[in-house]
PDB file of N, CA and C in Angstrom:
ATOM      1  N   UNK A   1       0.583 -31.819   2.804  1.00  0.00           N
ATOM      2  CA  UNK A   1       1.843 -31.476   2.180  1.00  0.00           C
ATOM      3  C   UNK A   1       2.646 -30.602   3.135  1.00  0.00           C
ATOM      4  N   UNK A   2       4.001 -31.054   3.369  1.00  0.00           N
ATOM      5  CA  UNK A   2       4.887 -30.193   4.635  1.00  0.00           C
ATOM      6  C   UNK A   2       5.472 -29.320   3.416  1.00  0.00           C
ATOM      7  N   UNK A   3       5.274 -28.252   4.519  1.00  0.00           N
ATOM      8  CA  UNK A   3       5.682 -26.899   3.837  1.00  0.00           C
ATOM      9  C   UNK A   3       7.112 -26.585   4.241  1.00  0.00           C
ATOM     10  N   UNK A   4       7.993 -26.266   3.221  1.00  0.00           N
ATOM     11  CA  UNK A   4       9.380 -26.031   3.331  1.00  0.00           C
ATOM     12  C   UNK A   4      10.125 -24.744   3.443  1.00  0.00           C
ATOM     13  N   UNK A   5      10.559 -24.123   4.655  1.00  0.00           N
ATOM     14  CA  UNK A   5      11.522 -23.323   4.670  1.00  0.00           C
ATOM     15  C   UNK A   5      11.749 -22.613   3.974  1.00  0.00           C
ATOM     16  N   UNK A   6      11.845 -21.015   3.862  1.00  0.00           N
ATOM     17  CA  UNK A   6      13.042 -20.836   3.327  1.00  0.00           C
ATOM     18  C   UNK A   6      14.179 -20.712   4.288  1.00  0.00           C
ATOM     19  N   UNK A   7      15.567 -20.944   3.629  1.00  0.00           N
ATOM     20  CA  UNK A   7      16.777 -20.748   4.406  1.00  0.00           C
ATOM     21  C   UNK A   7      17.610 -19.501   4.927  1.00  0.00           C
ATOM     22  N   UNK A   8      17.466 -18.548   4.335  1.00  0.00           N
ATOM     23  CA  UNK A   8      17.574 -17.305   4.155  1.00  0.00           C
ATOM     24  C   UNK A   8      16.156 -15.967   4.877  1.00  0.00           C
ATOM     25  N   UNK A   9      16.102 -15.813   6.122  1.00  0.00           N
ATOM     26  CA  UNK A   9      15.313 -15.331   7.129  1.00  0.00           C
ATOM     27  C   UNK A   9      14.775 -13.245   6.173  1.00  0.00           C
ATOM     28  N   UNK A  10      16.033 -12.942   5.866  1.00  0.00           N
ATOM     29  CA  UNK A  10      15.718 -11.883   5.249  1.00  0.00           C
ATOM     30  C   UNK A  10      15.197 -12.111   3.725  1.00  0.00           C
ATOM     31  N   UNK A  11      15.489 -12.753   2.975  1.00  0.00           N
ATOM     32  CA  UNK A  11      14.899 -13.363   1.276  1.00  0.00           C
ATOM     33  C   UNK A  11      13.232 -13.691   2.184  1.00  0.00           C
ATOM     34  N   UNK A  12      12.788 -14.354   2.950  1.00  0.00           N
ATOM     35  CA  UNK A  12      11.519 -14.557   3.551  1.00  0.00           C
ATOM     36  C   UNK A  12      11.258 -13.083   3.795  1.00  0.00           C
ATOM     37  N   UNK A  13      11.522 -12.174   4.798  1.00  0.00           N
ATOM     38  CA  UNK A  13      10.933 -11.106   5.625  1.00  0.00           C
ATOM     39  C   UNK A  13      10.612 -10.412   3.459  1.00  0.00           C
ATOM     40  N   UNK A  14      11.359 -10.286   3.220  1.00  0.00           N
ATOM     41  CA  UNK A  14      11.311  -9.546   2.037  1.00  0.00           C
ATOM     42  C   UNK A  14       9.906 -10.003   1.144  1.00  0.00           C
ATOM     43  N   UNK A  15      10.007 -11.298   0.918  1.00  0.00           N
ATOM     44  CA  UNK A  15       8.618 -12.124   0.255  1.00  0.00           C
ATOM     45  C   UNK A  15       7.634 -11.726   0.993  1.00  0.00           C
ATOM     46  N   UNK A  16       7.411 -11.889   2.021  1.00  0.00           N
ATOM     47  CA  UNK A  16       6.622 -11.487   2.863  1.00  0.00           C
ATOM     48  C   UNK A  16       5.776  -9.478   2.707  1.00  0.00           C
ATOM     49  N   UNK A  17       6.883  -8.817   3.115  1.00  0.00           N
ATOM     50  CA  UNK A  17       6.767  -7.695   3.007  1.00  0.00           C
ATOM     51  C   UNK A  17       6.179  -7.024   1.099  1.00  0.00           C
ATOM     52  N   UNK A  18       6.669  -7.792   0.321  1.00  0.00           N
ATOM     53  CA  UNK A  18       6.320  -8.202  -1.267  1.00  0.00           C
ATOM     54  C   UNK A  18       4.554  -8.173  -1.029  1.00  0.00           C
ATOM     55  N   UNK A  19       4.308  -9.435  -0.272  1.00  0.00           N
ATOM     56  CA  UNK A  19       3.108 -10.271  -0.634  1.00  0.00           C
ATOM     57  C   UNK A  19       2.160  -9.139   0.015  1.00  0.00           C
ATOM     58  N   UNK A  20       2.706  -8.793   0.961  1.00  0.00           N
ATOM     59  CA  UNK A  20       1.220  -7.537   1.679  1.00  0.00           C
ATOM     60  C   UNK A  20       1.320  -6.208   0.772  1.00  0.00           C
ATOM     61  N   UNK A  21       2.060  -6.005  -0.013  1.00  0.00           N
ATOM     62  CA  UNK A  21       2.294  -4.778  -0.805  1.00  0.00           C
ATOM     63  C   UNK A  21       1.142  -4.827  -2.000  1.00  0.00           C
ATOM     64  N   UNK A  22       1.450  -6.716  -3.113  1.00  0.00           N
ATOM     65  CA  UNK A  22       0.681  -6.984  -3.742  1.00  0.00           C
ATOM     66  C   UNK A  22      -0.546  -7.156  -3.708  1.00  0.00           C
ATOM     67  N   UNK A  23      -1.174  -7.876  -1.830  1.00  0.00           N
ATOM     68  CA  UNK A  23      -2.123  -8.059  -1.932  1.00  0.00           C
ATOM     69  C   UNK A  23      -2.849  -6.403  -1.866  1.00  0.00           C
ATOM     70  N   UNK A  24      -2.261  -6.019  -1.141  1.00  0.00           N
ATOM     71  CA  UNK A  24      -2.997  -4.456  -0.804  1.00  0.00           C
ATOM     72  C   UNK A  24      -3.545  -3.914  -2.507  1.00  0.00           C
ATOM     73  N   UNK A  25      -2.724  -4.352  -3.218  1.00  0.00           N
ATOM     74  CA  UNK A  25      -2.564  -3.413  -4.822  1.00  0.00           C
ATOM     75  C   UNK A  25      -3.916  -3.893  -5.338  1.00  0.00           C
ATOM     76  N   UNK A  26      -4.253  -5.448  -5.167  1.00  0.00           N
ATOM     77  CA  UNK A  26      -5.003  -6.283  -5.609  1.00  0.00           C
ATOM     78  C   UNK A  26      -6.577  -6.222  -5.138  1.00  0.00           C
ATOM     79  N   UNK A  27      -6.750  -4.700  -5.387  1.00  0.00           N
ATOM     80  CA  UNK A  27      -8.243  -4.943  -4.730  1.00  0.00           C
ATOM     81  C   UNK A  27      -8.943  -3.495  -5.410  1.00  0.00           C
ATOM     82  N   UNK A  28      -9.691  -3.317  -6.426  1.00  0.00           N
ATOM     83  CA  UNK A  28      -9.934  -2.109  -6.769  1.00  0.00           C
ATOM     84  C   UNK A  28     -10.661  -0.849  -7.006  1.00  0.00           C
ATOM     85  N   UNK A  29     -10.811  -1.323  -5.349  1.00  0.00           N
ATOM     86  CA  UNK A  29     -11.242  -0.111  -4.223  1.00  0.00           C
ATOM     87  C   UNK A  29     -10.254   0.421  -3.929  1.00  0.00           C
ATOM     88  N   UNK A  30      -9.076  -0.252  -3.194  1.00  0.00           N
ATOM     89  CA  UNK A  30      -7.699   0.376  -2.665  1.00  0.00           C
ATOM     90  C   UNK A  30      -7.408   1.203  -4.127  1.00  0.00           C
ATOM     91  N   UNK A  31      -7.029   0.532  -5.489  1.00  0.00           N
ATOM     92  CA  UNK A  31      -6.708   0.837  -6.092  1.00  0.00           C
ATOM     93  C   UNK A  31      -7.388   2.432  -6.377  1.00  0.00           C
ATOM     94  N   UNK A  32      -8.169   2.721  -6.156  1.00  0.00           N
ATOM     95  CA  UNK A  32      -8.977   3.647  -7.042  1.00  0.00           C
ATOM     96  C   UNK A  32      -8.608   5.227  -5.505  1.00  0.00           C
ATOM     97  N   UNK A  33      -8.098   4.394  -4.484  1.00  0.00           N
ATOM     98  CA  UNK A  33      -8.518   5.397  -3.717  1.00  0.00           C
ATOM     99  C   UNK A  33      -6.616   5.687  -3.756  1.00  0.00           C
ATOM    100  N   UNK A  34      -5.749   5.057  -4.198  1.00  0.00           N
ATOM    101  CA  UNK A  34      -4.585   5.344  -4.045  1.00  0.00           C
ATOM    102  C   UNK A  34      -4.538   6.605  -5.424  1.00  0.00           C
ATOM    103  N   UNK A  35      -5.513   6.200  -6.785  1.00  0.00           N
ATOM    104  CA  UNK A  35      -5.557   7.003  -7.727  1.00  0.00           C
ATOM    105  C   UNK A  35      -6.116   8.092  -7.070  1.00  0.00           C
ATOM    106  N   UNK A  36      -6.855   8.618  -6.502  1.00  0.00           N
ATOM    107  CA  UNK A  36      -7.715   9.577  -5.850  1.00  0.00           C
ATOM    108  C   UNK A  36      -6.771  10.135  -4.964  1.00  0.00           C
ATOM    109  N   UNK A  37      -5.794  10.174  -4.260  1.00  0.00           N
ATOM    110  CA  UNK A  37      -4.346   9.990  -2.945  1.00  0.00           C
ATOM    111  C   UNK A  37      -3.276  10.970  -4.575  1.00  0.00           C
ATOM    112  N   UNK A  38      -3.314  10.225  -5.762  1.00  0.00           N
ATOM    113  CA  UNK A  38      -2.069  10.740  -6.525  1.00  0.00           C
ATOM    114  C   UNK A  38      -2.870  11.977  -7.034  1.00  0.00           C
ATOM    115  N   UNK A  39      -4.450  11.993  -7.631  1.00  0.00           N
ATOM    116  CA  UNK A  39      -4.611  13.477  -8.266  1.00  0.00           C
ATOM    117  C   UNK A  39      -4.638  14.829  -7.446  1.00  0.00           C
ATOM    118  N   UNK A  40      -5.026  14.100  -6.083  1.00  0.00           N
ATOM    119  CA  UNK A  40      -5.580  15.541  -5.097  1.00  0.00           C
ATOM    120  C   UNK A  40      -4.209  15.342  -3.911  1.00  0.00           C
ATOM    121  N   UNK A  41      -3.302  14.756  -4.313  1.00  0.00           N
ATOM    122  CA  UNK A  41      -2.148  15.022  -2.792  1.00  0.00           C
ATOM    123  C   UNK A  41      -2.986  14.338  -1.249  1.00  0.00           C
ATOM    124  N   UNK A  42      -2.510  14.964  -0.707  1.00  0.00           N
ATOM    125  CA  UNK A  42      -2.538  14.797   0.828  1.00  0.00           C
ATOM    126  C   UNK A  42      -4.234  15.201   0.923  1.00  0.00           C
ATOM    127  N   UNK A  43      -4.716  14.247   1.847  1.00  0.00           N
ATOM    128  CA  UNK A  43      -6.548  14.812   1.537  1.00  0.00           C
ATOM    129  C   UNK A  43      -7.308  14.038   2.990  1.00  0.00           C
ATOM    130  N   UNK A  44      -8.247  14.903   3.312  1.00  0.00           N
ATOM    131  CA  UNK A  44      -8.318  14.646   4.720  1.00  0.00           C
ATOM    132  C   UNK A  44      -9.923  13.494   4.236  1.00  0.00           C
ATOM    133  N   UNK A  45      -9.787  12.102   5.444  1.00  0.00           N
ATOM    134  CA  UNK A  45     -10.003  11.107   5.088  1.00  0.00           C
ATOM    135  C   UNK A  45     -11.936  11.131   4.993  1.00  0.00           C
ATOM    136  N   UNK A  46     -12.758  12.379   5.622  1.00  0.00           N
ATOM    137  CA  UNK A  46     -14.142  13.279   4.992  1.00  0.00           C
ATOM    138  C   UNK A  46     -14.073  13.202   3.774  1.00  0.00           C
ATOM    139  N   UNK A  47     -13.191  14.062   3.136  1.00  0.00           N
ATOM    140  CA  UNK A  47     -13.064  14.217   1.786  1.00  0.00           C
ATOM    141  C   UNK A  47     -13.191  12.979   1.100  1.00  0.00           C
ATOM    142  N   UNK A  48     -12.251  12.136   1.450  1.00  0.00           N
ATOM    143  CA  UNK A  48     -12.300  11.193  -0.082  1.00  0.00           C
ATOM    144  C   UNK A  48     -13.199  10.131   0.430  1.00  0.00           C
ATOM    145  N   UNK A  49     -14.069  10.010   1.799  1.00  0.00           N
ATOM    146  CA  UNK A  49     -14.914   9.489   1.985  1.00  0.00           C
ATOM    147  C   UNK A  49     -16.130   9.785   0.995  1.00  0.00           C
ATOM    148  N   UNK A  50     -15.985  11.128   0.784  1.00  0.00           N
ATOM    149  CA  UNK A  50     -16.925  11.866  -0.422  1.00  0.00           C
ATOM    150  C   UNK A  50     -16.798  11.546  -1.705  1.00  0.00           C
ATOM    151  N   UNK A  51     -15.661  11.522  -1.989  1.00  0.00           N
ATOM    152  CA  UNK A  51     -15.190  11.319  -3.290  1.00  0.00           C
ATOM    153  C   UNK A  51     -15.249   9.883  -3.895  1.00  0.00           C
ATOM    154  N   UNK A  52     -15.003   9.580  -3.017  1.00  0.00           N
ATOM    155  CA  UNK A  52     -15.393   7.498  -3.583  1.00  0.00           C
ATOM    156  C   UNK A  52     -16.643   6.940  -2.723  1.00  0.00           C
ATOM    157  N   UNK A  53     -17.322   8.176  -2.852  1.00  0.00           N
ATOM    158  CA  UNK A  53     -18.764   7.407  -2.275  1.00  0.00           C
ATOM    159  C   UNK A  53     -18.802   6.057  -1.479  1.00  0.00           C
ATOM    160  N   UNK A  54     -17.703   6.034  -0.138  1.00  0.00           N
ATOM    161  CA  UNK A  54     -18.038   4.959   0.023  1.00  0.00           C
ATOM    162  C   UNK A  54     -18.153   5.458   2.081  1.00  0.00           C
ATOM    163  N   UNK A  55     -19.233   4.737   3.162  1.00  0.00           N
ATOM    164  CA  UNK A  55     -18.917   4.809   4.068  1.00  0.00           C
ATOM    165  C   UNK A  55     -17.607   5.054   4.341  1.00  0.00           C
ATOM    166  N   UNK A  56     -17.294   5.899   5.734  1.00  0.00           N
ATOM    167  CA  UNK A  56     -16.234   6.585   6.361  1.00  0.00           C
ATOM    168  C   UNK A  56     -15.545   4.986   6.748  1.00  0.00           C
ATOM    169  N   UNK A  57     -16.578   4.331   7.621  1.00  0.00           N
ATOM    170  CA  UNK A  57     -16.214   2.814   8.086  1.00  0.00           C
ATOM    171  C   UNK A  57     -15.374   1.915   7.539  1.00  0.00           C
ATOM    172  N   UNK A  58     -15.532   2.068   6.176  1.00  0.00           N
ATOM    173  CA  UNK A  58     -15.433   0.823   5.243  1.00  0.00           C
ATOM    174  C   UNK A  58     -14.519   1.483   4.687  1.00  0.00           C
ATOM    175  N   UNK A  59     -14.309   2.628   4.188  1.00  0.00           N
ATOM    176  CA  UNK A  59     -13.015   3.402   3.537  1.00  0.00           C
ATOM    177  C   UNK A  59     -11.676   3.365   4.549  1.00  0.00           C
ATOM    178  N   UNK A  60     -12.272   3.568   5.973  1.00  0.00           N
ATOM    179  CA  UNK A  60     -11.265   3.261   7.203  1.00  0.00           C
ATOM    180  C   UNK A  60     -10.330   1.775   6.688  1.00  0.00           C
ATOM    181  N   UNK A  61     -11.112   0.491   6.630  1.00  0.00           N
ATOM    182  CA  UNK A  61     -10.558  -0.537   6.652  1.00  0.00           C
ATOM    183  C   UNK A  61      -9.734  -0.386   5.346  1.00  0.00           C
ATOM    184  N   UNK A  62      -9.896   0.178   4.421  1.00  0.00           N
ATOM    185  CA  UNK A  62      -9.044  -0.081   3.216  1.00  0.00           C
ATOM    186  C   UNK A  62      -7.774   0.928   3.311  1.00  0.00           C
ATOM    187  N   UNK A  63      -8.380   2.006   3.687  1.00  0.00           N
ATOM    188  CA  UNK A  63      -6.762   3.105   4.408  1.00  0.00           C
ATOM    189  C   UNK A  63      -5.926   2.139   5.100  1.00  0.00           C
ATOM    190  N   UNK A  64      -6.585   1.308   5.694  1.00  0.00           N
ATOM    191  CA  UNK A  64      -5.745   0.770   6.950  1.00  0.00           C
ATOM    192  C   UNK A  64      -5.039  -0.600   6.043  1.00  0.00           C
ATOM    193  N   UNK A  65      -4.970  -1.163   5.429  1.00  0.00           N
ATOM    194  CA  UNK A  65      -4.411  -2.315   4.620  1.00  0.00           C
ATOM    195  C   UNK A  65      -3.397  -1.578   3.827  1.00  0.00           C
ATOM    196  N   UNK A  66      -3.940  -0.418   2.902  1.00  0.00           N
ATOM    197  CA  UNK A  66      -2.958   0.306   2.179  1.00  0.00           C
ATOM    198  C   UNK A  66      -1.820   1.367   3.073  1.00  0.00           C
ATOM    199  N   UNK A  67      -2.115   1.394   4.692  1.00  0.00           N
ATOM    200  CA  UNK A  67      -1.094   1.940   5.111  1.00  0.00           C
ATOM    201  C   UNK A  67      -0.157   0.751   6.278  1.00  0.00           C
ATOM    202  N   UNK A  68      -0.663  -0.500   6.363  1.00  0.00           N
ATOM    203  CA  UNK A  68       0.304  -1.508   7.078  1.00  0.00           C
ATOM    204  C   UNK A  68       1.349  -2.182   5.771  1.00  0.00           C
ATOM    205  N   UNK A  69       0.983  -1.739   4.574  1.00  0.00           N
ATOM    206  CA  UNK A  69       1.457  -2.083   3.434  1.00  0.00           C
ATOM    207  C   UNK A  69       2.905  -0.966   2.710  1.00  0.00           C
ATOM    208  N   UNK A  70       2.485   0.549   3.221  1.00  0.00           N
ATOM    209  CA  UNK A  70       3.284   1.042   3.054  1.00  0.00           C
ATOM    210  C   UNK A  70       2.953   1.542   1.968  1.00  0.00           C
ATOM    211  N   UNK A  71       2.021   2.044   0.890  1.00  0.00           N
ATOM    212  CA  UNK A  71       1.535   2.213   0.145  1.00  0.00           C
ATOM    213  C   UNK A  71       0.821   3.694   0.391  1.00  0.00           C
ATOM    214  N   UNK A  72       0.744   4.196   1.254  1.00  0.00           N
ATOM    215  CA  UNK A  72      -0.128   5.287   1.847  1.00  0.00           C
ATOM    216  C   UNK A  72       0.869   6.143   3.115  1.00  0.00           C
ATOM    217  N   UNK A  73       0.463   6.807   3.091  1.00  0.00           N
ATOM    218  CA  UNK A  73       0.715   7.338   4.642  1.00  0.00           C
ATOM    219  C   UNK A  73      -0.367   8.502   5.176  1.00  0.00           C
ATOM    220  N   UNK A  74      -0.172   8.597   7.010  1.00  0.00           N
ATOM    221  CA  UNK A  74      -1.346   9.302   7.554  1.00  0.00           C
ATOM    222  C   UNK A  74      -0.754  10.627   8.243  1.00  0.00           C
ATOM    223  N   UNK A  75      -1.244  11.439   8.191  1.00  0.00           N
ATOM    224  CA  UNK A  75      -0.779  12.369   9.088  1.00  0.00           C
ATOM    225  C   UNK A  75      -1.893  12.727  10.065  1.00  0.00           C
ATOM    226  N   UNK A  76      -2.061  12.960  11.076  1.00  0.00           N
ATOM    227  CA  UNK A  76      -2.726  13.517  12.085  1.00  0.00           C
ATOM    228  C   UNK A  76      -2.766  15.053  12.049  1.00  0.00           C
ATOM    229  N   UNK A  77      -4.099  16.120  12.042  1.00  0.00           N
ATOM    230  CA  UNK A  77      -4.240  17.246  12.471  1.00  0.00           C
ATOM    231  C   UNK A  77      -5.179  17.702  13.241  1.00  0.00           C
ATOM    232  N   UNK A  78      -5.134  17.751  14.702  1.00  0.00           N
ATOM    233  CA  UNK A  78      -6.745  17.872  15.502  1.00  0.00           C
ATOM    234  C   UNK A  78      -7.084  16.388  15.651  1.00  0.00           C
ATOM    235  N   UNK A  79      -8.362  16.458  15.021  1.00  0.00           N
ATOM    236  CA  UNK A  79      -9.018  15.316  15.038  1.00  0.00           C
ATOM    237  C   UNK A  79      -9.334  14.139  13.489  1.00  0.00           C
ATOM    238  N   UNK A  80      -8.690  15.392  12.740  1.00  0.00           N
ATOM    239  CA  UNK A  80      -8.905  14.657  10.930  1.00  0.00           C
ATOM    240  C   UNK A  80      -7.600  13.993  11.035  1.00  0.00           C
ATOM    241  N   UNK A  81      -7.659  13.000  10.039  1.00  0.00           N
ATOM    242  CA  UNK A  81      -6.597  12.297   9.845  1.00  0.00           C
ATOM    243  C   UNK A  81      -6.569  12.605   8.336  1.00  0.00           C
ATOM    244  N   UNK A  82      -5.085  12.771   7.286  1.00  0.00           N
ATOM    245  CA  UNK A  82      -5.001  13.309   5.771  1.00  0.00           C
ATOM    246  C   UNK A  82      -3.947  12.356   5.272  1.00  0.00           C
ATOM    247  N   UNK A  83      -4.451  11.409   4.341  1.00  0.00           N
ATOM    248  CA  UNK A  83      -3.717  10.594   3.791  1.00  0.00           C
ATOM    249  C   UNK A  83      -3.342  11.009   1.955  1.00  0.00           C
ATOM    250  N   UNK A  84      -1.553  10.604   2.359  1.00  0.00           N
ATOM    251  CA  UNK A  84      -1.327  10.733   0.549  1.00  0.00           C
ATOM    252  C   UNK A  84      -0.518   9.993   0.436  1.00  0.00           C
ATOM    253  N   UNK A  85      -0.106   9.448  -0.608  1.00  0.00           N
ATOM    254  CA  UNK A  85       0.410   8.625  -1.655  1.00  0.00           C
ATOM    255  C   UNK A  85       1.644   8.637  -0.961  1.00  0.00           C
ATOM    256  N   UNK A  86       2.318   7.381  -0.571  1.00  0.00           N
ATOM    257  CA  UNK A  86       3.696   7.124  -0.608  1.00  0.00           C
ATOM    258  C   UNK A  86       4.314   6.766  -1.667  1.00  0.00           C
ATOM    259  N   UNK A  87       4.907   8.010  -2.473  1.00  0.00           N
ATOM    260  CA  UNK A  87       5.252   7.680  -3.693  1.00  0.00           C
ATOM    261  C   UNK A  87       6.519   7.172  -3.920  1.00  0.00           C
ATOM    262  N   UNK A  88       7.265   6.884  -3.182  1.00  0.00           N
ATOM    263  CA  UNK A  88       8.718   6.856  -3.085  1.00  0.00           C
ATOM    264  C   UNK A  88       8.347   5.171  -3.091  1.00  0.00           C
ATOM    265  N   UNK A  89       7.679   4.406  -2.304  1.00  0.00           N
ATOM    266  CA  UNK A  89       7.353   2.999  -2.402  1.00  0.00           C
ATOM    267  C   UNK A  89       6.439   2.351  -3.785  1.00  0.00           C
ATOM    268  N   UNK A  90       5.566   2.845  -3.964  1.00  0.00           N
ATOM    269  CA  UNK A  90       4.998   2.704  -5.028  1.00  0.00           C
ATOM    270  C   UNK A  90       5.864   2.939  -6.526  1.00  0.00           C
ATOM    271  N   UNK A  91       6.794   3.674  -6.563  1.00  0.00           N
ATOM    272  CA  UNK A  91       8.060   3.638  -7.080  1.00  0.00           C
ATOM    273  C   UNK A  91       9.150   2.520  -6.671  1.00  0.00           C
ATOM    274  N   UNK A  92       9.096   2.763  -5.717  1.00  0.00           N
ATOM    275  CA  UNK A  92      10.251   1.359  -5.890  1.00  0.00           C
ATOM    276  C   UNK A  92       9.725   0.231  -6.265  1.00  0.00           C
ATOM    277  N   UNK A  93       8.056  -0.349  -6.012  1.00  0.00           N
ATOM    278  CA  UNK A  93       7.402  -1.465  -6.440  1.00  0.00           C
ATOM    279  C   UNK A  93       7.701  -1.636  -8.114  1.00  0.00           C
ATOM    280  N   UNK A  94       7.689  -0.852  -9.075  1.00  0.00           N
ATOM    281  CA  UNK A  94       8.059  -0.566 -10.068  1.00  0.00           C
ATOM    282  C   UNK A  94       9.537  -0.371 -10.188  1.00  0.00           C
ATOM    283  N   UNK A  95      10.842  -0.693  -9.431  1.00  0.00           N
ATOM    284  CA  UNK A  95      11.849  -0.056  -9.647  1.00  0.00           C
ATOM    285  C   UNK A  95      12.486  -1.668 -10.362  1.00  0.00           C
ATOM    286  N   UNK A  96      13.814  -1.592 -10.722  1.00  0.00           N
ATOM    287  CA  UNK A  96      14.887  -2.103 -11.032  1.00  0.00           C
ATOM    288  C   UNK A  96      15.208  -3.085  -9.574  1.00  0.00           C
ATOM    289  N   UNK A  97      15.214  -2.529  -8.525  1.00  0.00           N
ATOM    290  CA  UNK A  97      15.290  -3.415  -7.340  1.00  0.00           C
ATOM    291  C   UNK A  97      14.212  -4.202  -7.129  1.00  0.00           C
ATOM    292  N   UNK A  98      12.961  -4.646  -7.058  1.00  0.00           N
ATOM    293  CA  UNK A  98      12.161  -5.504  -7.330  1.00  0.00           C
ATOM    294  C   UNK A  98      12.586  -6.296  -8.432  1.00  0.00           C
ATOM    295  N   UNK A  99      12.473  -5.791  -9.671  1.00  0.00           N
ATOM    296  CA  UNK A  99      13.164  -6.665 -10.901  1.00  0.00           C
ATOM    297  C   UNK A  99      14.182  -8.170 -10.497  1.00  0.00           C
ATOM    298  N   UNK A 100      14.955  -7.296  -9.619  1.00  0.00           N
ATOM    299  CA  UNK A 100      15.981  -7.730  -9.572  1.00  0.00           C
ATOM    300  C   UNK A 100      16.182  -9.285  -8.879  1.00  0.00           C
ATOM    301  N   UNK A 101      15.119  -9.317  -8.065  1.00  0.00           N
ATOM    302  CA  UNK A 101      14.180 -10.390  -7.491  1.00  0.00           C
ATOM    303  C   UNK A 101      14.636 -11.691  -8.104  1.00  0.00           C
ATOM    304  N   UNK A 102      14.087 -11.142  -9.625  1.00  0.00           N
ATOM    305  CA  UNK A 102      13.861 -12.425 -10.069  1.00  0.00           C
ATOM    306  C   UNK A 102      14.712 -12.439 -11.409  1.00  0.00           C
ATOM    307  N   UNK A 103      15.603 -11.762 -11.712  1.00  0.00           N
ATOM    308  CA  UNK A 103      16.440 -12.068 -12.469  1.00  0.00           C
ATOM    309  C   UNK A 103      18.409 -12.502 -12.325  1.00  0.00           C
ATOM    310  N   UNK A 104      18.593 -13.788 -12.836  1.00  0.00           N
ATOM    311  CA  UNK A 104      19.522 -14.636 -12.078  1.00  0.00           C
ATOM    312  C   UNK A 104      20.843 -13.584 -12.301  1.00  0.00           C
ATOM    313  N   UNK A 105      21.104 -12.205 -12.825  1.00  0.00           N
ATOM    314  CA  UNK A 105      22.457 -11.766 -13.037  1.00  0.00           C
ATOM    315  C   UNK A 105      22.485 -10.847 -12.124  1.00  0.00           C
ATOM    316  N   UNK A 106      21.448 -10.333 -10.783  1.00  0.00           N
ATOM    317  CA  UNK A 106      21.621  -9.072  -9.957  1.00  0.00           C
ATOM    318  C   UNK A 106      22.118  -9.697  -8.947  1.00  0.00           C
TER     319      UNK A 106
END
């Protein structure tokens, strides 16, 4: 089956940028560690290695999906790295502008 275009390069970049947001959401490990990111703020990536009992390794790869997604962010201090909640995106995923997507009067 040939796959068709879209015509519109930014309506694509946007779907696109959509689909890595959702898939990131869609997994609930990420999920649990973005909940863990909203109760404790900014938290150095030891810590919530502790806190969600899961290898440093394997918690790495899921930081790293939830921050090419935009869903997270990292800050650097020394040698720790302290991730918290990009709440301003995770808000807009929920906003009126997403909505708007898919309803024919915006």
């Amino acid at each position: 089956m040939k796959e068709i275009p879209l015509r519109d390069t930014s309506l694509e970049a946007t779907f696109i940028a959509y689909e890595a947001k959702f898939k990131a959401l869609a997994d609930q490990k990420r999920l649990h560690i973005m909940h863990l990111l909203c109760q404790h703020g900014s938290t150095c990536v030891c810590d919530l290695s502790e806190m969600i009992t899961m290898p440093q390794s394997k918690l790495s790869y899921h930081l790293k999906i939830l921050l090419d997604a935009g869903l997270i962010r990292k800050e650097t201090k020394g040698t720790w790295s302290y991730y918290e909640l990009n709440s301003e995106e995770v808000s807009h995923l929920l906003s009126e502008k997403l909505c708007c997507l898919f309803r024919p009067s915006c």
